[in-house]
Protein backbone atom coordinates (compact mmCIF):
# COMPACT_ATOMS: atom_id res chain seq x y z
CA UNK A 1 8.63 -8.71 4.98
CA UNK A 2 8.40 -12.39 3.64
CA UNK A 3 7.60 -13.40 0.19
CA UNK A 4 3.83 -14.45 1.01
CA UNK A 5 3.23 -11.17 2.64
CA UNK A 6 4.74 -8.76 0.01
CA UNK A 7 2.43 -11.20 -2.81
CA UNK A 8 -0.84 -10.79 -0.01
CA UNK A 9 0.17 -6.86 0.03
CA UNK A 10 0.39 -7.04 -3.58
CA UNK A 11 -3.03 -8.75 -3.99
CA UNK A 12 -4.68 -6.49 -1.39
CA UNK A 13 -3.14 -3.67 -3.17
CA UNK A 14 -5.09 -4.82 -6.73
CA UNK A 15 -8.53 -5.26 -4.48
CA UNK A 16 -8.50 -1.17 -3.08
CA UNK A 17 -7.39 -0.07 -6.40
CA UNK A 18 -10.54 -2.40 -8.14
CA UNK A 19 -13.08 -1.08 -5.53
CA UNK A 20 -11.82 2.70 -5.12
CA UNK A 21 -12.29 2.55 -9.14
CA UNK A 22 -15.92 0.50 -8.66
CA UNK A 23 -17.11 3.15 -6.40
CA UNK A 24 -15.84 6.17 -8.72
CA UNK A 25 -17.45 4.79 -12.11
CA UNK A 26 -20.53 2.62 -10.41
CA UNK A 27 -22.82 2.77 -7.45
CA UNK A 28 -22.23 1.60 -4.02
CA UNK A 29 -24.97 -1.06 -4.18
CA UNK A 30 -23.23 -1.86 -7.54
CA UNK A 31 -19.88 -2.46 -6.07
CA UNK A 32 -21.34 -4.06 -2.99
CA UNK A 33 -23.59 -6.38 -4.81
CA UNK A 34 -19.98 -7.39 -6.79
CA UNK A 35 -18.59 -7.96 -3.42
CA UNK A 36 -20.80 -9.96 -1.69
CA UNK A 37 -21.52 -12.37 -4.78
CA UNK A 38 -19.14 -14.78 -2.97
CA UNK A 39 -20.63 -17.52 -0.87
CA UNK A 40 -19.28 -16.37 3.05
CA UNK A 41 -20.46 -18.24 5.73
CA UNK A 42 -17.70 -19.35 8.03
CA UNK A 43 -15.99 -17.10 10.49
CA UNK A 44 -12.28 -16.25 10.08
CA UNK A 45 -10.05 -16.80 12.78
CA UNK A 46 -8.21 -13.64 14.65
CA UNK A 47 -5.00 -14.17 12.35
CA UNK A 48 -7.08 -13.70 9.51
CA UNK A 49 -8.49 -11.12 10.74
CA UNK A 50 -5.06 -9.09 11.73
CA UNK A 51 -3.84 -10.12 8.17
CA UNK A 52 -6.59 -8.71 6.48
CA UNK A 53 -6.68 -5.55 8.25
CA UNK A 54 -2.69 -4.90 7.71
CA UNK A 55 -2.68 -5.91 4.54
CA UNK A 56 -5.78 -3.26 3.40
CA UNK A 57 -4.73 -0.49 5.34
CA UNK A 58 -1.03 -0.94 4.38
CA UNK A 59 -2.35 -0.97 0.64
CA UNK A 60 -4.68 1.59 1.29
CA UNK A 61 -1.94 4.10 1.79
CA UNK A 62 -1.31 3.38 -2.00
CA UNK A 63 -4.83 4.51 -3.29
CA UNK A 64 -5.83 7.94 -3.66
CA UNK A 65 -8.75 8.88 -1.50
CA UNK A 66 -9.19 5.06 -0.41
CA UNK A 67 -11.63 5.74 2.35
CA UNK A 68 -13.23 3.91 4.77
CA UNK A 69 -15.79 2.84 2.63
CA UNK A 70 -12.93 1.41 0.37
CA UNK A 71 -11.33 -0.46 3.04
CA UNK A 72 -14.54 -2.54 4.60
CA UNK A 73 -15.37 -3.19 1.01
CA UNK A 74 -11.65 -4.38 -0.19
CA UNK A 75 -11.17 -6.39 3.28
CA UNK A 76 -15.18 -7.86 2.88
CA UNK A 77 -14.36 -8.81 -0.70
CA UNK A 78 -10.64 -10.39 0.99
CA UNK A 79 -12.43 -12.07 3.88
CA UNK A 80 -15.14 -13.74 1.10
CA UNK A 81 -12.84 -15.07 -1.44
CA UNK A 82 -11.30 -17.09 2.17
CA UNK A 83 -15.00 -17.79 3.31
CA UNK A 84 -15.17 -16.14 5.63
CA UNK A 85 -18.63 -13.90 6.64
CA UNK A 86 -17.80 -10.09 6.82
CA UNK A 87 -20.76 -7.29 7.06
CA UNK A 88 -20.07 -3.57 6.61
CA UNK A 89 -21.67 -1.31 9.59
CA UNK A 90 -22.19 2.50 8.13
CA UNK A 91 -23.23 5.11 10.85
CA UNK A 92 -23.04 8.76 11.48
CA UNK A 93 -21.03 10.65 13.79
CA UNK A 94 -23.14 11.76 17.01
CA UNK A 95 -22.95 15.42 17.21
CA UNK A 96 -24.58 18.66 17.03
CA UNK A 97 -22.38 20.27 14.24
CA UNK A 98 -24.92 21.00 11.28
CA UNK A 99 -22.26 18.55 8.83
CA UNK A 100 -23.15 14.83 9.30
CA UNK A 101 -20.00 12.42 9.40
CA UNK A 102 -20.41 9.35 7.54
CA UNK A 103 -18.03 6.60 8.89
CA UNK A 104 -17.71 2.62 7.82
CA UNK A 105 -16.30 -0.90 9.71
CA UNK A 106 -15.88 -3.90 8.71
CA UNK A 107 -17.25 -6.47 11.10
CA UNK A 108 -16.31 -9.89 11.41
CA UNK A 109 -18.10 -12.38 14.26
CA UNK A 110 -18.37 -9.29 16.86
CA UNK A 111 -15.30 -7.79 15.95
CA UNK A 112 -14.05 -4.66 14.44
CA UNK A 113 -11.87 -5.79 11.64
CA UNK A 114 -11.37 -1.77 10.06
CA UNK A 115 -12.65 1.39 10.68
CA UNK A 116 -11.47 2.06 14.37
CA UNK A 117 -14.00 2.28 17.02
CA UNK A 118 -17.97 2.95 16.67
CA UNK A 119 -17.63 5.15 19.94
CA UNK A 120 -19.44 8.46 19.28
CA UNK A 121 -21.37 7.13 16.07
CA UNK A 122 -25.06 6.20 15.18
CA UNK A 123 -25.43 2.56 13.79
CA UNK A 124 -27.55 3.31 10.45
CA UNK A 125 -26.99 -0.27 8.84
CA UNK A 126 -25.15 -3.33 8.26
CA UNK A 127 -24.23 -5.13 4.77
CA UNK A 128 -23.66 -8.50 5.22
CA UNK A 129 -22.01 -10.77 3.22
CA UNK A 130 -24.16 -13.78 1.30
């Protein structure tokens, strides 16, 4: 690994560990509202997008119980602080178990940035950035 992506790790590393901790003491809409203060409005190229994702999921692996949640909020808050737009999709799992599954993405410009596919869910809502 080079010395910009261990410090990017690093950083991403400081962002789960800020939001996993946001969304243990505060509300979502709290945390969200803290993430999305950042003016977003250009779209970040497929690089970015990669870079983001590896860097929040590697970091991720760091947090206890850094869900999905935690990861489209971290890599949302990452993608802002660049510029670039982000929105977080929440659905539920399609099914006819009597549990609902509650799943989140991050969504960048059409594409799935984390979370893994939206095959098999219900689109609730999306949380877009500024």
């Amino acid at each position: 690994m080079s010395g910009s992506e261990m410090i990017f790790l690093g950083r991403c590393l400081l962002v789960v560990a800020a939001v996993r901790l946001g969304l243990t003491l505060l509300s979502y809409n709290r945390v969200r509202s803290l993430v999305t203060r950042l003016d977003a409005r250009q779209c970040a190229s497929m690089g970015e997008l990669r870079r983001v994702a590896w860097g929040v999921a590697a970091a991720a692996r760091f947090v206890p119980h850094a869900t999905c949640l935690t990861q489209a909020l971290s890599g949302q808050y990452i993608l802002a602080r660049q510029g670039n737009a982000s929105k977080i999709r929440i659905g539920i799992e399609r099914g006819t178990g009597e549990q609902l599954k509650a799943h989140a993405w991050l969504v960048s410009d059409n594409h799935i940035v984390l979370g893994g596919s939206i095959d098999g869910f219900a689109h609730l809502v999306d949380h877009g950035s500024r």
